[in-house]
PDB file of N, CA and C in Angstrom:
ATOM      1  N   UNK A   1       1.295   4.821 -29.919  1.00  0.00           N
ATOM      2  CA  UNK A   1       0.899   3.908 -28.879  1.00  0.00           C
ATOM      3  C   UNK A   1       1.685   4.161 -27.593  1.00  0.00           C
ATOM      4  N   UNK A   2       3.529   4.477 -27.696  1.00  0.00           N
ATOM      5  CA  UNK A   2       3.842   4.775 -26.488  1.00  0.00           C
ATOM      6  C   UNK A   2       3.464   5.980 -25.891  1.00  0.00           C
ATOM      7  N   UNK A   3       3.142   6.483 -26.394  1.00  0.00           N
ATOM      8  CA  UNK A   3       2.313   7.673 -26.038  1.00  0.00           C
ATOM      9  C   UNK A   3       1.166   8.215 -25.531  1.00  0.00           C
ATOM     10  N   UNK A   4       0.363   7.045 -25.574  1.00  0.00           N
ATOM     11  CA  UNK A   4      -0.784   6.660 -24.977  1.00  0.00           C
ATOM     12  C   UNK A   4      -0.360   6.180 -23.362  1.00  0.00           C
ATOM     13  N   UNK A   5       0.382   5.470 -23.433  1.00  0.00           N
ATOM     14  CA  UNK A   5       0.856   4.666 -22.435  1.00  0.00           C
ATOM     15  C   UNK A   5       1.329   5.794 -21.320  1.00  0.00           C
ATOM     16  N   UNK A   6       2.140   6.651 -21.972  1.00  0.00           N
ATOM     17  CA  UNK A   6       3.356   7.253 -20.969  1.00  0.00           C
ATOM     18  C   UNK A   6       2.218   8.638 -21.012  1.00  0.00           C
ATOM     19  N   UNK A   7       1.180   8.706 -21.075  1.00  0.00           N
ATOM     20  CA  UNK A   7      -0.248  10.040 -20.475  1.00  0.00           C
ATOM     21  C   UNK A   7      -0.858   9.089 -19.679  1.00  0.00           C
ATOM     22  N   UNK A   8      -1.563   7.486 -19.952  1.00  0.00           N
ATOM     23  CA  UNK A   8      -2.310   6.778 -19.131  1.00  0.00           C
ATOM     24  C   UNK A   8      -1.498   6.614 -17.772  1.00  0.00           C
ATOM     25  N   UNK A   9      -0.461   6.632 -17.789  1.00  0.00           N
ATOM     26  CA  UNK A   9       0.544   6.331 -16.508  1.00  0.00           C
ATOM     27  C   UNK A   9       0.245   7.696 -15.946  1.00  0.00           C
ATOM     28  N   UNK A  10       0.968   8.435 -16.064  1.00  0.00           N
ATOM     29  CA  UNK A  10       0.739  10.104 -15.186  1.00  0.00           C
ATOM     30  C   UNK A  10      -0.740  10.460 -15.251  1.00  0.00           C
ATOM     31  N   UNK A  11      -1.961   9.859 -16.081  1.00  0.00           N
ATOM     32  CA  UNK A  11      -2.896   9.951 -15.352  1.00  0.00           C
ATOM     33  C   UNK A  11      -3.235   9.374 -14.482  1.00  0.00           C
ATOM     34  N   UNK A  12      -2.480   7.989 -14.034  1.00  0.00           N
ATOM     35  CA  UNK A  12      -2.816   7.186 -13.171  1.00  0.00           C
ATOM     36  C   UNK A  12      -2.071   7.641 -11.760  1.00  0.00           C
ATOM     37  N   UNK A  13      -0.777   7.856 -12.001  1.00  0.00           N
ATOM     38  CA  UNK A  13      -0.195   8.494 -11.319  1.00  0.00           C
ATOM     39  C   UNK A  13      -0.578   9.739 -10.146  1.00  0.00           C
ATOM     40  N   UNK A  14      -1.424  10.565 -11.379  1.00  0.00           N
ATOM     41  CA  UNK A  14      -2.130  11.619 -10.273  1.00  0.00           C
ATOM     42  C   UNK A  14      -3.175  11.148 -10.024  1.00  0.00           C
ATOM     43  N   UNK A  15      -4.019  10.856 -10.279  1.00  0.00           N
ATOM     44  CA  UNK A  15      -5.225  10.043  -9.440  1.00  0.00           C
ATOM     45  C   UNK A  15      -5.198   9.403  -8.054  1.00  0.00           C
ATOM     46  N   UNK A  16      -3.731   8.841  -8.606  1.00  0.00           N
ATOM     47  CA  UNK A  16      -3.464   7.701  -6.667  1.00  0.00           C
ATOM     48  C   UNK A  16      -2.868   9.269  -6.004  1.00  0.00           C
ATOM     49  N   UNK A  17      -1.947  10.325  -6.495  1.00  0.00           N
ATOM     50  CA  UNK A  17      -1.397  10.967  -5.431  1.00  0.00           C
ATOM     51  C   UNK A  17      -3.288  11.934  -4.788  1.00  0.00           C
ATOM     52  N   UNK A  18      -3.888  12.352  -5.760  1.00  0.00           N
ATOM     53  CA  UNK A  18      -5.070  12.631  -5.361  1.00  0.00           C
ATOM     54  C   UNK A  18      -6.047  11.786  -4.422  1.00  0.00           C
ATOM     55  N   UNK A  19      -6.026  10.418  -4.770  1.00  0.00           N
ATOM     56  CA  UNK A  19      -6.553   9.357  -3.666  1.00  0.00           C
ATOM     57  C   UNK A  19      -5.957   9.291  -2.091  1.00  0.00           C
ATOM     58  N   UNK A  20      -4.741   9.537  -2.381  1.00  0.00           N
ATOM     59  CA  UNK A  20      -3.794   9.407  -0.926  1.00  0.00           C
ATOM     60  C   UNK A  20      -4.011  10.413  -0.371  1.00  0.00           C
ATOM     61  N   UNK A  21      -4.339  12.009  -0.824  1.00  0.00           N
ATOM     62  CA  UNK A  21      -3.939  12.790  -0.146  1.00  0.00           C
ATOM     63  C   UNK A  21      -5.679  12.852  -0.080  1.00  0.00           C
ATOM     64  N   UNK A  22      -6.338  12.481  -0.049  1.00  0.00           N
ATOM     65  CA  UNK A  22      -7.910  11.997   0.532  1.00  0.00           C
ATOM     66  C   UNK A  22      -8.107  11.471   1.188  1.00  0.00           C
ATOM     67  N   UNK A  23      -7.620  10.103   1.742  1.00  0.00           N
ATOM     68  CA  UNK A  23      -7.920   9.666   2.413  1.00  0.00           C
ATOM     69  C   UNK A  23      -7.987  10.356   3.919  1.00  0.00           C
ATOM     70  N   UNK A  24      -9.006  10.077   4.565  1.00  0.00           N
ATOM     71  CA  UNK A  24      -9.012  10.439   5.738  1.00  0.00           C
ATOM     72  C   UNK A  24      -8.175   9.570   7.117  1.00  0.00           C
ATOM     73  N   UNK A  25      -7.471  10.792   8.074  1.00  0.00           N
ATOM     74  CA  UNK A  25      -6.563  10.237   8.864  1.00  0.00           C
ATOM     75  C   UNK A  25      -6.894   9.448  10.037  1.00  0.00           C
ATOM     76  N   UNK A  26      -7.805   8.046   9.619  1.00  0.00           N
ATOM     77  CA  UNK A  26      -8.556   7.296  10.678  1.00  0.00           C
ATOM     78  C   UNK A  26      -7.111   6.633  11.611  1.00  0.00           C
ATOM     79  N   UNK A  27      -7.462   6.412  13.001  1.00  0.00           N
ATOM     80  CA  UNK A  27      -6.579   6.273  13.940  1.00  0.00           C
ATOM     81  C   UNK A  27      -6.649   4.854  13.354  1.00  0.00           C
ATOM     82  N   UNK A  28      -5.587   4.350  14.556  1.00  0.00           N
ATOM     83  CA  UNK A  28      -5.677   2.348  14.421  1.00  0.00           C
ATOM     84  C   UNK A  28      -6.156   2.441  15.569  1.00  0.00           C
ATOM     85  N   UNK A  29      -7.013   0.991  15.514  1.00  0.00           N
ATOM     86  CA  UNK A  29      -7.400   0.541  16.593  1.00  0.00           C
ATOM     87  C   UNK A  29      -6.320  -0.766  17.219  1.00  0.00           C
ATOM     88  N   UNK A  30      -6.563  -0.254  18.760  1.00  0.00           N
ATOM     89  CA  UNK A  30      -6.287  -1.228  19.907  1.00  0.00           C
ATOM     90  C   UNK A  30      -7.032  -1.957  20.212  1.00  0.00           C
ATOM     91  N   UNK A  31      -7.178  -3.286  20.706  1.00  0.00           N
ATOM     92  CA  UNK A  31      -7.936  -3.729  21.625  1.00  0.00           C
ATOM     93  C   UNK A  31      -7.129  -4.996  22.297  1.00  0.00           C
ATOM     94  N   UNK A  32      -7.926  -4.981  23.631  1.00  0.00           N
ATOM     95  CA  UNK A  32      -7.037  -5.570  24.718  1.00  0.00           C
ATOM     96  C   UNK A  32      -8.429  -6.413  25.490  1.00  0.00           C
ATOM     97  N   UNK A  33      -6.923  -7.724  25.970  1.00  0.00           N
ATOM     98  CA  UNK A  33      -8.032  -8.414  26.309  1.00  0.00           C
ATOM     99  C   UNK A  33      -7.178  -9.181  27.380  1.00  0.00           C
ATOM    100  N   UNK A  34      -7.723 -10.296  27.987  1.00  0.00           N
ATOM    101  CA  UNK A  34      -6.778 -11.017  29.230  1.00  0.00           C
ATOM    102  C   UNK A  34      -6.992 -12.546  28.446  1.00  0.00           C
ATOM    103  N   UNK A  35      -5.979 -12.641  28.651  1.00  0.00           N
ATOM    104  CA  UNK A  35      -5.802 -14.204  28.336  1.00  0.00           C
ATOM    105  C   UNK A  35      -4.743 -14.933  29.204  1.00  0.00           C
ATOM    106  N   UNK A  36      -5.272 -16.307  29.909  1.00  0.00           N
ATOM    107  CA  UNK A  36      -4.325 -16.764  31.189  1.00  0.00           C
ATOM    108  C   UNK A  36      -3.541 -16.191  31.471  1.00  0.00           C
ATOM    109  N   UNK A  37      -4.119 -14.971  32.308  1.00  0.00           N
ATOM    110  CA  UNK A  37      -2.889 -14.054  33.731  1.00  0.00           C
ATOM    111  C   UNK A  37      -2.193 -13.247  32.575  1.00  0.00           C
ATOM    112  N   UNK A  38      -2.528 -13.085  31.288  1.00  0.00           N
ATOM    113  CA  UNK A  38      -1.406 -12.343  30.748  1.00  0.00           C
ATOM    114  C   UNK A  38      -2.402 -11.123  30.118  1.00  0.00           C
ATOM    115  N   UNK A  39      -1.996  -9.769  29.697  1.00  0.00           N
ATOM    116  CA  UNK A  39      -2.860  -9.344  28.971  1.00  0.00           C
ATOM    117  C   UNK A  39      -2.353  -9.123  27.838  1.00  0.00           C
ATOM    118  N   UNK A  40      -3.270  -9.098  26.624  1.00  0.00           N
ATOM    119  CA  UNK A  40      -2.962  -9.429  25.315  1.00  0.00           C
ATOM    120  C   UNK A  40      -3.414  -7.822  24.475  1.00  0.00           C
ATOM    121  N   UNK A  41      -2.578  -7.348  23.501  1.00  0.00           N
ATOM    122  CA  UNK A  41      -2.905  -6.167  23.152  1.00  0.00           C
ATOM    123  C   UNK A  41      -3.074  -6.231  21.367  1.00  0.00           C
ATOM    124  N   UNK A  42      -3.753  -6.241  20.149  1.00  0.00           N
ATOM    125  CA  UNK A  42      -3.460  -6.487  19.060  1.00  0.00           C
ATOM    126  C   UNK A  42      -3.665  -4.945  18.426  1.00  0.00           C
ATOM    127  N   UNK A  43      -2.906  -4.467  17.727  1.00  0.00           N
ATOM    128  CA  UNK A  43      -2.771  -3.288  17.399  1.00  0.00           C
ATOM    129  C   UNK A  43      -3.270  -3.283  15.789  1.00  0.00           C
ATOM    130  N   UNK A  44      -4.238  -2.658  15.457  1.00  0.00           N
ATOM    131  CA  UNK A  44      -4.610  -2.599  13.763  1.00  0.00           C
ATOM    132  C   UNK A  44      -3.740  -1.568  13.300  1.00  0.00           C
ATOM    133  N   UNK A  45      -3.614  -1.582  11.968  1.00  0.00           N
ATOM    134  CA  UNK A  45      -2.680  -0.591  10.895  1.00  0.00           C
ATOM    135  C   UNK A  45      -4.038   0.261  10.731  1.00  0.00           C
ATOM    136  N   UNK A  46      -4.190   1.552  10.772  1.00  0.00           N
ATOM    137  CA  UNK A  46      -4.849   2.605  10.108  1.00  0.00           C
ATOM    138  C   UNK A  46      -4.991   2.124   8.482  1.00  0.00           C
ATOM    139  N   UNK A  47      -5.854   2.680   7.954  1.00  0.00           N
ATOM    140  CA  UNK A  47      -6.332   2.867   6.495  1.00  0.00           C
ATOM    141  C   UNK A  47      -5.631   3.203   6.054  1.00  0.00           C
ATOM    142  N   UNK A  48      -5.394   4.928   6.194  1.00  0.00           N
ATOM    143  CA  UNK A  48      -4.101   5.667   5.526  1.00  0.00           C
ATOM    144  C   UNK A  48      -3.046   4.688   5.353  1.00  0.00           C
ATOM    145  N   UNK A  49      -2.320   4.318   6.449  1.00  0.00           N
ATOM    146  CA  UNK A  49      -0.840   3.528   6.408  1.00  0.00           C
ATOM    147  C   UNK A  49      -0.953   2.546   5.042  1.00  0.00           C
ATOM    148  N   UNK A  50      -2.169   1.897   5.312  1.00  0.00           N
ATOM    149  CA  UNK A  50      -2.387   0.645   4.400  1.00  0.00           C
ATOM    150  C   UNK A  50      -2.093   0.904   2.811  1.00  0.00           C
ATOM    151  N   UNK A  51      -2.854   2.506   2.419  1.00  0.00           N
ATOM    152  CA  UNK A  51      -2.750   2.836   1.843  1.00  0.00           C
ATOM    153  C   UNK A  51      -1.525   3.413   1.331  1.00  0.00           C
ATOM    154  N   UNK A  52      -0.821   3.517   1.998  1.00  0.00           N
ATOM    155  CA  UNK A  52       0.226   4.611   2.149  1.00  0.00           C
ATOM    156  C   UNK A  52       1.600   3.189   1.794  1.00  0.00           C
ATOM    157  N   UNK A  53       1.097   1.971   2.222  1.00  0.00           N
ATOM    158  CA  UNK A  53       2.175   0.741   1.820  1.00  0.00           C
ATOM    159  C   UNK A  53       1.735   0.093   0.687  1.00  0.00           C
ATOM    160  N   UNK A  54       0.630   0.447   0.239  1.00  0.00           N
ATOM    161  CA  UNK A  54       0.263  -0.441  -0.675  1.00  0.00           C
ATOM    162  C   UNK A  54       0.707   0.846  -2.264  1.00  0.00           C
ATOM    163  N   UNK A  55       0.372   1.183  -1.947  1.00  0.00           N
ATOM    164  CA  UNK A  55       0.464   2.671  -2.985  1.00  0.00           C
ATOM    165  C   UNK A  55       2.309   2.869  -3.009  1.00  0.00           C
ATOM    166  N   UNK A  56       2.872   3.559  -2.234  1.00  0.00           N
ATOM    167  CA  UNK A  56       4.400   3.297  -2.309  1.00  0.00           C
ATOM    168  C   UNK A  56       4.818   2.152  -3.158  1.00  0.00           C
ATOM    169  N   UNK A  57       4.318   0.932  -2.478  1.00  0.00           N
ATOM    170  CA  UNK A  57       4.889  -0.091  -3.781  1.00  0.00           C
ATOM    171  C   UNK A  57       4.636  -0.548  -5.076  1.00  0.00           C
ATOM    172  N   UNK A  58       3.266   0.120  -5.650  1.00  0.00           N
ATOM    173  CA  UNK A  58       2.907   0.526  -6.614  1.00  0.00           C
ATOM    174  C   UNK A  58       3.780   1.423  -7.314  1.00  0.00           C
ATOM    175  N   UNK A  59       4.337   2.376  -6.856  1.00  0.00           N
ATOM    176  CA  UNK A  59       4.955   3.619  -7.578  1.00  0.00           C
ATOM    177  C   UNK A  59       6.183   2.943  -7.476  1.00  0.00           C
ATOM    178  N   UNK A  60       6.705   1.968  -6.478  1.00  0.00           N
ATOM    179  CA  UNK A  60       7.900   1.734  -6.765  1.00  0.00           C
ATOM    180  C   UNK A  60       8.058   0.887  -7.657  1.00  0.00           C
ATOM    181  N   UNK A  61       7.370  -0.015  -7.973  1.00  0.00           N
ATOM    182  CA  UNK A  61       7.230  -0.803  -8.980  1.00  0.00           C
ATOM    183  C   UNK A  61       7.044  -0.519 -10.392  1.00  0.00           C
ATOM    184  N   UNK A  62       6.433   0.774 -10.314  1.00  0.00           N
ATOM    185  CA  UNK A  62       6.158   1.173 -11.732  1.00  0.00           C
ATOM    186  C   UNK A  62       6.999   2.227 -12.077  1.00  0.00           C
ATOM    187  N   UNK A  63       7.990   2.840 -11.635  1.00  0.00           N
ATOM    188  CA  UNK A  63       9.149   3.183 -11.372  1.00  0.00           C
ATOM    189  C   UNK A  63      10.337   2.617 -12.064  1.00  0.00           C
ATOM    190  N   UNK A  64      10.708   1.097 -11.419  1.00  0.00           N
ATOM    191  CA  UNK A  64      11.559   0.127 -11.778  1.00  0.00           C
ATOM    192  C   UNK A  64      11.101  -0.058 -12.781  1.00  0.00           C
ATOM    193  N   UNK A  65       9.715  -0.782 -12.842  1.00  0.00           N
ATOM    194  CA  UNK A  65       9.385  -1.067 -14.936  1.00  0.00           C
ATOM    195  C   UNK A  65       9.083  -0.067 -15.926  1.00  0.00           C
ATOM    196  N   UNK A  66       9.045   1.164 -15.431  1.00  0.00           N
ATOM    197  CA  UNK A  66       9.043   2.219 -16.309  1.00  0.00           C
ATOM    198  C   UNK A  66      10.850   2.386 -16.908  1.00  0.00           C
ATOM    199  N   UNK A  67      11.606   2.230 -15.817  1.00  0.00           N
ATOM    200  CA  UNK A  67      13.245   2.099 -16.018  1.00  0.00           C
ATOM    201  C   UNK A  67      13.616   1.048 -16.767  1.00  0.00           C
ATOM    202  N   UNK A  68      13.102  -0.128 -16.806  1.00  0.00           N
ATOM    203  CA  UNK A  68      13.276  -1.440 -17.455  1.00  0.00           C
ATOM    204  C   UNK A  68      12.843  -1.621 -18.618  1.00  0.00           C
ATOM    205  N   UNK A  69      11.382  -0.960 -18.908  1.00  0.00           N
ATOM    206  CA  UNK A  69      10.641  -1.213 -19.664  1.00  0.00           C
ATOM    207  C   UNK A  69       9.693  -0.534 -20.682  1.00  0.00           C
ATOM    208  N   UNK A  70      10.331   1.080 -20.044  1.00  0.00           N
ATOM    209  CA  UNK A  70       9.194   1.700 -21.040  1.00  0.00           C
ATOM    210  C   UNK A  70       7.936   1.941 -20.438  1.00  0.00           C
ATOM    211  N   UNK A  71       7.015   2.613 -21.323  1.00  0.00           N
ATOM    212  CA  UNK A  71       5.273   2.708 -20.190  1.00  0.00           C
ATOM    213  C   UNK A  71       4.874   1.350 -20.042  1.00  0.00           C
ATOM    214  N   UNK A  72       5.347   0.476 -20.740  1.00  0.00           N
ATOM    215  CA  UNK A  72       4.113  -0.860 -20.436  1.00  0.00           C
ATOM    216  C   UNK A  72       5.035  -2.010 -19.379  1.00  0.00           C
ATOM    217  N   UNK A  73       6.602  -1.554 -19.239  1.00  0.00           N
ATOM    218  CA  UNK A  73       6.673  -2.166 -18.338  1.00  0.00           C
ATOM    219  C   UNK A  73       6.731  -1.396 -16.570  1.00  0.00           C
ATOM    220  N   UNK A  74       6.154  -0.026 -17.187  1.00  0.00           N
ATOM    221  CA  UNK A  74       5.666   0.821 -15.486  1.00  0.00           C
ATOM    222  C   UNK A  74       4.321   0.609 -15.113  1.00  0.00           C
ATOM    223  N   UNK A  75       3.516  -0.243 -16.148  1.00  0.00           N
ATOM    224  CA  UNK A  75       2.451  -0.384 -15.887  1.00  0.00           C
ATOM    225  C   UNK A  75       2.226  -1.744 -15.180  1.00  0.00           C
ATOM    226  N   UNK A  76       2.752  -2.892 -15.858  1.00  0.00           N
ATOM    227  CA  UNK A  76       3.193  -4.364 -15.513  1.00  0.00           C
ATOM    228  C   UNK A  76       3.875  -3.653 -13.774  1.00  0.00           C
ATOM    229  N   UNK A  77       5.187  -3.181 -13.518  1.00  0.00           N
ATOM    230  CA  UNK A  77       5.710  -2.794 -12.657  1.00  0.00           C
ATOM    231  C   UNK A  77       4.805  -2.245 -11.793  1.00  0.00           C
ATOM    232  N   UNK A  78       3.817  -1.740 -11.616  1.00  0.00           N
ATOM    233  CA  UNK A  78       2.843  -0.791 -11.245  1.00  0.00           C
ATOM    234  C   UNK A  78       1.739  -2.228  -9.948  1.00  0.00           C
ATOM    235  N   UNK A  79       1.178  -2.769 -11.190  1.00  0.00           N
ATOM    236  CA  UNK A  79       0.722  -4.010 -10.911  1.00  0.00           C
ATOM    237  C   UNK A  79       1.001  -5.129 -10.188  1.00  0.00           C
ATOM    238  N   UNK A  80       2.097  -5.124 -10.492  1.00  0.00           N
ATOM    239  CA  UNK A  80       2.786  -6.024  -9.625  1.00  0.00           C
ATOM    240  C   UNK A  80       3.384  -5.622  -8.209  1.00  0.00           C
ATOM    241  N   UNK A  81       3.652  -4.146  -8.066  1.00  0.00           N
ATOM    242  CA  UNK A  81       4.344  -3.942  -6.926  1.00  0.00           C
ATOM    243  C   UNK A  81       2.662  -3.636  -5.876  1.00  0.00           C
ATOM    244  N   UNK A  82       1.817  -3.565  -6.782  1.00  0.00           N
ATOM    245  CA  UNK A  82       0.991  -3.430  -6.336  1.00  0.00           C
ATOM    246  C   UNK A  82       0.378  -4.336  -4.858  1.00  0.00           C
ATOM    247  N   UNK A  83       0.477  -5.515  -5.959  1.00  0.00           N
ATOM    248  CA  UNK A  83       0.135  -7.177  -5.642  1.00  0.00           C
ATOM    249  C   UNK A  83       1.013  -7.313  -4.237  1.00  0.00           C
ATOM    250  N   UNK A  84       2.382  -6.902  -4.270  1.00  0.00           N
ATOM    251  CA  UNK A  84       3.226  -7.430  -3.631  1.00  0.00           C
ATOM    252  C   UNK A  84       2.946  -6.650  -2.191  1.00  0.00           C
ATOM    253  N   UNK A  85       2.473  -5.222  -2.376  1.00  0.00           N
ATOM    254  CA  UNK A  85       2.183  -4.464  -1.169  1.00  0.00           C
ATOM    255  C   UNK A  85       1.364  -4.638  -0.177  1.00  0.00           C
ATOM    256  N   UNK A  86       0.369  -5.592  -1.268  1.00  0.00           N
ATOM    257  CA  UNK A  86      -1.101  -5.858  -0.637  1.00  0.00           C
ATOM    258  C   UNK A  86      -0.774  -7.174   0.474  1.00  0.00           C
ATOM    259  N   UNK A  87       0.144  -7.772  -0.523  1.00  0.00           N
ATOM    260  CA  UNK A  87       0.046  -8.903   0.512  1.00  0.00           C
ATOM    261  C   UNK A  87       0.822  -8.945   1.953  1.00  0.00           C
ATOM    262  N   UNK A  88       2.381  -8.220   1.893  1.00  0.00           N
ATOM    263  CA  UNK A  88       2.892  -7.602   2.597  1.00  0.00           C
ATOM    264  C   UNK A  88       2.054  -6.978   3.839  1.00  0.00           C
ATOM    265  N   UNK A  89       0.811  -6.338   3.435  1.00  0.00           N
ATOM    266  CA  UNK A  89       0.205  -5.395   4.356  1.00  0.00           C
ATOM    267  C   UNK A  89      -0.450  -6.444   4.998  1.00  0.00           C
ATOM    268  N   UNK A  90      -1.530  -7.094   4.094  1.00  0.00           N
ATOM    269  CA  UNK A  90      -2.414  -8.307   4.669  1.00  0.00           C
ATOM    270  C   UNK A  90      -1.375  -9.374   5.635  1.00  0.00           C
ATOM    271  N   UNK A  91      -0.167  -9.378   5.471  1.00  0.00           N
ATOM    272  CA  UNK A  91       0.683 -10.456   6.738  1.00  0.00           C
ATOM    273  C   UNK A  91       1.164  -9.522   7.847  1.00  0.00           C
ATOM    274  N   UNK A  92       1.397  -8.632   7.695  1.00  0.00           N
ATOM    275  CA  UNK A  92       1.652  -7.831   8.642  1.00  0.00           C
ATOM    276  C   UNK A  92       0.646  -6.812   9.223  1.00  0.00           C
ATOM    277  N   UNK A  93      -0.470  -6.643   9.213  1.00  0.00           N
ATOM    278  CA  UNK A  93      -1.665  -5.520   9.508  1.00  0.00           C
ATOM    279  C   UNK A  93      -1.503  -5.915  11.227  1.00  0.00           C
ATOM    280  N   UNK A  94      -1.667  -6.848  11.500  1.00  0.00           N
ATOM    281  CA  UNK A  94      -2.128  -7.367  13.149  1.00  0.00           C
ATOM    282  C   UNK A  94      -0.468  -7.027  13.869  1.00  0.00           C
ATOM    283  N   UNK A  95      -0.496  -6.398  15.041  1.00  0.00           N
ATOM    284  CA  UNK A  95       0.649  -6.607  15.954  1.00  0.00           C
ATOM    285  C   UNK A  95       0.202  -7.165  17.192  1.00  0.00           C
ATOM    286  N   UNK A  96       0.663  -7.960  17.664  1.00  0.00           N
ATOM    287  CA  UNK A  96       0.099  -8.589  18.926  1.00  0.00           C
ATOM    288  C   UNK A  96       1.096  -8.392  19.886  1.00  0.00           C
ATOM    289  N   UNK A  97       0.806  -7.626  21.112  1.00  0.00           N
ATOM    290  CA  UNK A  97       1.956  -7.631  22.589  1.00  0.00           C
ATOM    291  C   UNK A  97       1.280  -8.317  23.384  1.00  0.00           C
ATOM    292  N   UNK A  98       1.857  -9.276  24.600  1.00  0.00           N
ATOM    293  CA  UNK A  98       1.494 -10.150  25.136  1.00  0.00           C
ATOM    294  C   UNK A  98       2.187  -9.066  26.751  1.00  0.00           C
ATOM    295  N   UNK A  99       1.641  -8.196  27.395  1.00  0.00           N
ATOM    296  CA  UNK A  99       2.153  -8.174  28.402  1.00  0.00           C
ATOM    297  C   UNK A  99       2.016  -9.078  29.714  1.00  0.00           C
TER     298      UNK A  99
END
């Protein structure tokens, strides 16, 4: 059974490094606008990046619970750092400059 585990991981493993190194290198978007006398600039995160933060904390996570835990806690670890990247990204995606 751990053995199952610790091939399902490095297949999972190469799949995301194969997914990442696919993705295509879409720019971020700007857009700008005026708001009372000031102008306002909100900057989007690219895809890649998103990917590129959400995925990192995946591996780091499954990393730590692979160290802690064996394959099933790099998988738990995996999952969870997963979770944690996503949301991370989703609060931080928008930058707003107010010149």
């Amino acid at each position: 059974m751990r053995n199952h585990l610790s091939r399902l991981l490095i297949i999972l493993a190469t799949l995301f490094v194969f997914l990442v190194g696919s993705v295509p290198q879409a720019n971020a978007v700007t857009r700008c606008y005026w708001r009372h006398h000031h102008r306002v600039c909100v900057h989007h995160r690219s895809a890649a990046k998103r990917v590129a933060i959400i995925g990192g904390s995946a591996a780091g996570g499954a990393l730590i619970g692979g160290l802690a835990g064996g394959a099933k806690g790099g998988v738990i670890g995996a999952a969870v750092g997963g979770t944690a990247g996503a949301i991370y990204d989703a609060k931080t995606h928008k930058k707003v400059v107010v010149h």
